[in-house]
N, C-alpha and C. Protein backbone atom coordinates (compact mmCIF):
# COMPACT_ATOMS: atom_id res chain seq x y z
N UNK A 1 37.77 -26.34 73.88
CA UNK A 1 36.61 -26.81 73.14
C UNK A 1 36.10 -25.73 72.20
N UNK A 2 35.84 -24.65 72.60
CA UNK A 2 35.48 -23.59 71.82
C UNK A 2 36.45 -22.88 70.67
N UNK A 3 37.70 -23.05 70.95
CA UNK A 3 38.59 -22.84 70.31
C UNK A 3 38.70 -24.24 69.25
N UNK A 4 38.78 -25.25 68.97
CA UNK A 4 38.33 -26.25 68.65
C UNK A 4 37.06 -25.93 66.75
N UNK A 5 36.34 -25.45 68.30
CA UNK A 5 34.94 -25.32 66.96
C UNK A 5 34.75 -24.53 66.68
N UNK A 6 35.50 -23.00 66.65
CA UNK A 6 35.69 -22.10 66.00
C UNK A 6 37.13 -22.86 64.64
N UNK A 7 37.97 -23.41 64.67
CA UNK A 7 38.76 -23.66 63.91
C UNK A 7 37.95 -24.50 62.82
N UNK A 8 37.04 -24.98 63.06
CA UNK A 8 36.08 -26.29 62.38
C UNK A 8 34.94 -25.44 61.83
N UNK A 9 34.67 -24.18 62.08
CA UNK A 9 33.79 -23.16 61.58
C UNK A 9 34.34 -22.51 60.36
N UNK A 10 35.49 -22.30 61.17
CA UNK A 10 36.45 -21.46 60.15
C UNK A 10 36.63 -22.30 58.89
N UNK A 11 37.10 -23.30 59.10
CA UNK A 11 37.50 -24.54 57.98
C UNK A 11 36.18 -24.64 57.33
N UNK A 12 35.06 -24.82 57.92
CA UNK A 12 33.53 -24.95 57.07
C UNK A 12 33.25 -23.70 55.81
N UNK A 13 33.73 -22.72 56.87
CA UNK A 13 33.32 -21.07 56.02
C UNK A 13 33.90 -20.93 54.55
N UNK A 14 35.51 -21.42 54.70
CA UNK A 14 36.52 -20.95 53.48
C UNK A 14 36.21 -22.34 52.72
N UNK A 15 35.94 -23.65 53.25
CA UNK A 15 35.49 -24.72 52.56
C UNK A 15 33.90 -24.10 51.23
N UNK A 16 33.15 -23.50 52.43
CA UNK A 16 31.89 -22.98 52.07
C UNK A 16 32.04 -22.15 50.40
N UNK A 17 33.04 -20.89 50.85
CA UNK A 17 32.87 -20.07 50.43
C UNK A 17 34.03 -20.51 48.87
N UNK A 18 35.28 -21.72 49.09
CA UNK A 18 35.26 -22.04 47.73
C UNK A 18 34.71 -22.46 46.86
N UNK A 19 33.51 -23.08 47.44
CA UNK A 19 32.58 -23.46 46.70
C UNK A 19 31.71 -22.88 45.43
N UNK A 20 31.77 -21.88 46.33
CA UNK A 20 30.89 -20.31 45.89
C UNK A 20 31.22 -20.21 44.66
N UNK A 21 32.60 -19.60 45.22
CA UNK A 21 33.52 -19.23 43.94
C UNK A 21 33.91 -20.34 42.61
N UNK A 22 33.91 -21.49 43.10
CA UNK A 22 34.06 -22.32 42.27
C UNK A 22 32.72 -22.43 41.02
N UNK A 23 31.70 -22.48 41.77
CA UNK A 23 30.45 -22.00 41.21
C UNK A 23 29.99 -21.23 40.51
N UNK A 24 30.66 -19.78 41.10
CA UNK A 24 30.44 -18.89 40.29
C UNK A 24 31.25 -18.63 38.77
N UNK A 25 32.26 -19.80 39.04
CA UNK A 25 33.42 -19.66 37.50
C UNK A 25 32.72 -20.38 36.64
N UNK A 26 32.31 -21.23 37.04
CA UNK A 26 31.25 -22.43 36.19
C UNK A 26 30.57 -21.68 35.55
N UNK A 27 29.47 -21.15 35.87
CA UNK A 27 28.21 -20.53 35.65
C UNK A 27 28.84 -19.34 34.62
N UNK A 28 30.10 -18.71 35.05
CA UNK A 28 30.50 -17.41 33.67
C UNK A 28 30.92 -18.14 32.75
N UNK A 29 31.61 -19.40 32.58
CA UNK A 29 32.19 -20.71 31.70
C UNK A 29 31.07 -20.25 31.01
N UNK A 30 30.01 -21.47 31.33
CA UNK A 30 28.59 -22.11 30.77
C UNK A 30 28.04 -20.64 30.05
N UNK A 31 27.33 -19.50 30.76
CA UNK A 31 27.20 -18.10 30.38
C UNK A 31 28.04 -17.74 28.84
N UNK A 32 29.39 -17.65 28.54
CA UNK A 32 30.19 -17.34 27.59
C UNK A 32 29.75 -18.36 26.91
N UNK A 33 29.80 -20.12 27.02
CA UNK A 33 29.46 -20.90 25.73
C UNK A 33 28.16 -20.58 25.99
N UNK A 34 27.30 -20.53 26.53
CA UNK A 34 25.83 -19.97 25.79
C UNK A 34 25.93 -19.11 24.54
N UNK A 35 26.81 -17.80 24.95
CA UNK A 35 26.44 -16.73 24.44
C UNK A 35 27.24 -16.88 23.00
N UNK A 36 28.17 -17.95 22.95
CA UNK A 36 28.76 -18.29 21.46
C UNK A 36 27.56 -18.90 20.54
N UNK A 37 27.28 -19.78 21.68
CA UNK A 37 26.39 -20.70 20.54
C UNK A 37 25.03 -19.98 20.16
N UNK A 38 24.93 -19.12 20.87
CA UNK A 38 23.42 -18.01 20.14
C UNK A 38 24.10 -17.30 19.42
N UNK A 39 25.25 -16.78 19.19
CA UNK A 39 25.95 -15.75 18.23
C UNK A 39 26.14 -16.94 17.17
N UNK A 40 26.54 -18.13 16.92
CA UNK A 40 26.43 -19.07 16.16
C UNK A 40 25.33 -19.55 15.27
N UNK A 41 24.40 -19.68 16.06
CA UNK A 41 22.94 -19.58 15.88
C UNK A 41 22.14 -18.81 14.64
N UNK A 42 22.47 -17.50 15.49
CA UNK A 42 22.02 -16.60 14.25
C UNK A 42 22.82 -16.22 12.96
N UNK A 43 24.58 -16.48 13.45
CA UNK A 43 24.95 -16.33 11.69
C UNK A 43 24.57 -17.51 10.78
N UNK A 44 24.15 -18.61 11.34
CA UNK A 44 23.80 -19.37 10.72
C UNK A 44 22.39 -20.00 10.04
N UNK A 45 21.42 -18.63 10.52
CA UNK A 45 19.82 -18.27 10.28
C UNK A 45 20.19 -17.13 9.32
N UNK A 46 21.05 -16.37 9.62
CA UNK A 46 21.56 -15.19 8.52
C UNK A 46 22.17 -15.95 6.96
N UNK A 47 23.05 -16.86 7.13
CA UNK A 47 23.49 -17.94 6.19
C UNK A 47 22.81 -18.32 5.98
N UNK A 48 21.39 -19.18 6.52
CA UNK A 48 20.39 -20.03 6.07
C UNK A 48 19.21 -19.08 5.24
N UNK A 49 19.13 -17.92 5.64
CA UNK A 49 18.52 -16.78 4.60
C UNK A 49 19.40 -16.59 3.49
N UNK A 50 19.97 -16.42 3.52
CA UNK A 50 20.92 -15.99 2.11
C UNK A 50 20.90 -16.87 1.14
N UNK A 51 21.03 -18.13 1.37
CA UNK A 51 21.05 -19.54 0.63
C UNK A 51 19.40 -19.93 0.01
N UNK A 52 18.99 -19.47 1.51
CA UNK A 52 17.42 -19.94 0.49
C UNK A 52 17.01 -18.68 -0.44
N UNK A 53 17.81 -17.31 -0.43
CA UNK A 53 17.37 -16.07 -1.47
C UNK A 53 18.40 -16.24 -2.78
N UNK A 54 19.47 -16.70 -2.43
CA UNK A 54 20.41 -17.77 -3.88
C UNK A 54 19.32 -18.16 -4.37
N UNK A 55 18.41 -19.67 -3.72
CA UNK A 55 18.37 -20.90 -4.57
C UNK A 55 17.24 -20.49 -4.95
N UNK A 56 16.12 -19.23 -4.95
CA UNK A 56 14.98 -18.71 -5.00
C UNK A 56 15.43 -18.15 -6.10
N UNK A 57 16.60 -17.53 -6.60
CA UNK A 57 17.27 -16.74 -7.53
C UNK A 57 17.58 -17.14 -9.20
N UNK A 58 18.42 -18.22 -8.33
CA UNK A 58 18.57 -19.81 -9.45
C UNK A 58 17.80 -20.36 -9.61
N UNK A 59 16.84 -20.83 -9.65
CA UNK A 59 15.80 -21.33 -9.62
C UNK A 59 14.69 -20.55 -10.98
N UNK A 60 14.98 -19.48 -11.20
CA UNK A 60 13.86 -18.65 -11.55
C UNK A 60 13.69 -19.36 -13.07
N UNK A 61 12.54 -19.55 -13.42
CA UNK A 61 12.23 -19.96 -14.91
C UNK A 61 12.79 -19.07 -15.91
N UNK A 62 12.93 -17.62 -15.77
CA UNK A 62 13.18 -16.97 -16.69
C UNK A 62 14.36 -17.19 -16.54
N UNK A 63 15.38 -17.16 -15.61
CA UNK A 63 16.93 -17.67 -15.70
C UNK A 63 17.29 -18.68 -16.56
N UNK A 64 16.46 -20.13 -16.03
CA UNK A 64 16.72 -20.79 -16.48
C UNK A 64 16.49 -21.06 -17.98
N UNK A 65 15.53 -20.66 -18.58
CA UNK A 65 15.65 -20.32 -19.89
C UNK A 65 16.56 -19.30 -20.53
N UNK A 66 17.00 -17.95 -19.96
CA UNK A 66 17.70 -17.51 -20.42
C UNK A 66 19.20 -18.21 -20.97
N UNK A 67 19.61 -18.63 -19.77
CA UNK A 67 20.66 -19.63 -19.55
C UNK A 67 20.85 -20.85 -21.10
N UNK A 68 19.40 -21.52 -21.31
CA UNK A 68 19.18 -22.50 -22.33
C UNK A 68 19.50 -22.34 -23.48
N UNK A 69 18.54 -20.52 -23.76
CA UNK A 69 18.43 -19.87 -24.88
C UNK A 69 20.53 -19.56 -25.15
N UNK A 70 20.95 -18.83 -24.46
CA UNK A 70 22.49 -18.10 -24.74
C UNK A 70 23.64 -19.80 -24.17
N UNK A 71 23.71 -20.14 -23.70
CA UNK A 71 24.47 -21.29 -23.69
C UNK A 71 24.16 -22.97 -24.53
N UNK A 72 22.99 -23.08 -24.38
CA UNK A 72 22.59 -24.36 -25.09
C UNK A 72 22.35 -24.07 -26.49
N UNK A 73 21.71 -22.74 -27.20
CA UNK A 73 21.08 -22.42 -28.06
C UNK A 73 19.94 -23.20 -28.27
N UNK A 74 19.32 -22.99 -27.30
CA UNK A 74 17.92 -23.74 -27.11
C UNK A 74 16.88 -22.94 -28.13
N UNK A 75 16.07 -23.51 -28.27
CA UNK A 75 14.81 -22.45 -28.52
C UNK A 75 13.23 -22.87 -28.33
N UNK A 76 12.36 -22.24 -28.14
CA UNK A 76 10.80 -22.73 -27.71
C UNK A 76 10.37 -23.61 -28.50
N UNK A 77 9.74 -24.26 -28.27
CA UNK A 77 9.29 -25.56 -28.74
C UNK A 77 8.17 -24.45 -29.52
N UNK A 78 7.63 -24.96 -30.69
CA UNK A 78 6.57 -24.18 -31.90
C UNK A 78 5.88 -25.58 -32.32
N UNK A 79 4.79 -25.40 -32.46
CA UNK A 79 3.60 -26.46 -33.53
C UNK A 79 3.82 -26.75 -34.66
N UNK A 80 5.23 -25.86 -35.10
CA UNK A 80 6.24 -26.55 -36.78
C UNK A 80 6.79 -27.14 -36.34
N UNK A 81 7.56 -27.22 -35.47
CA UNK A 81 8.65 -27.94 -35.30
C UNK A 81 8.58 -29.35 -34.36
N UNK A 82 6.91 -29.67 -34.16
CA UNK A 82 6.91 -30.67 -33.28
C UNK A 82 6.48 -31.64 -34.28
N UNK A 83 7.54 -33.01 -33.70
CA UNK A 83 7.01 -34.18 -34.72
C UNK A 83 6.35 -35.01 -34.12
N UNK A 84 5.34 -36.23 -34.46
CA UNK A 84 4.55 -36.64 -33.65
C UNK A 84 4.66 -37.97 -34.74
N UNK A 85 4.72 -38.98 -33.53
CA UNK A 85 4.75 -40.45 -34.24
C UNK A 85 3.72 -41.35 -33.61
N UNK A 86 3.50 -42.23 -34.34
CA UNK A 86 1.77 -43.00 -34.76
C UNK A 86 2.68 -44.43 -34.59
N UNK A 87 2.10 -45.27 -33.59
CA UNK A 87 2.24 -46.24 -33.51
C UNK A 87 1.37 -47.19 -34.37
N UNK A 88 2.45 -48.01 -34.63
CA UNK A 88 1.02 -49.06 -35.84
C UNK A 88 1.19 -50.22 -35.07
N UNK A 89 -0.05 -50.96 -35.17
CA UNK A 89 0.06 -51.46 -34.43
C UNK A 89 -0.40 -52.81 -35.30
């Protein structure tokens, strides 16, 4: 009898104790994808800074006129050069 339920102890313990271990692989799994997806995280707050200091860049009025002036050959609108039309009515 005792011999018995020492074998059924034994079987409980190494049952027990794969558990453990099984557990404990999980948890370093889960641990490593944590620690990707926060390293993910932030290059992608680092990327999300950069993009909004681009479009802050592009964006700038004086660019964009520069841009008008040397590619479009734009030039400032002047009080000669504006025409103004009169509806008759």
């Amino acid at each position: 009898m005792t011999g018995r339920l020492n074998v059924l102890l034994t079987a409980l313990l190494v049952g027990c104790a794969l558990s453990l271990v099984n557990a404990q692989y999980q948890a370093r799994q889960l641990f490593i994808e944590l620690e990707r997806a926060q390293s993910l995280t932030r290059q992608l707050d680092i990327e999300w800074a950069q993009l909004q200091l681009d479009q802050s860049t592009l964006g700038k009025n004086s660019r964009i006129e520069a841009i008008a002036r040397r590619d479009l050959n734009m030039v400032a609108l002047t009080p000669d050069r504006t025409q103004y039309m009169e509806g008759g009515k």
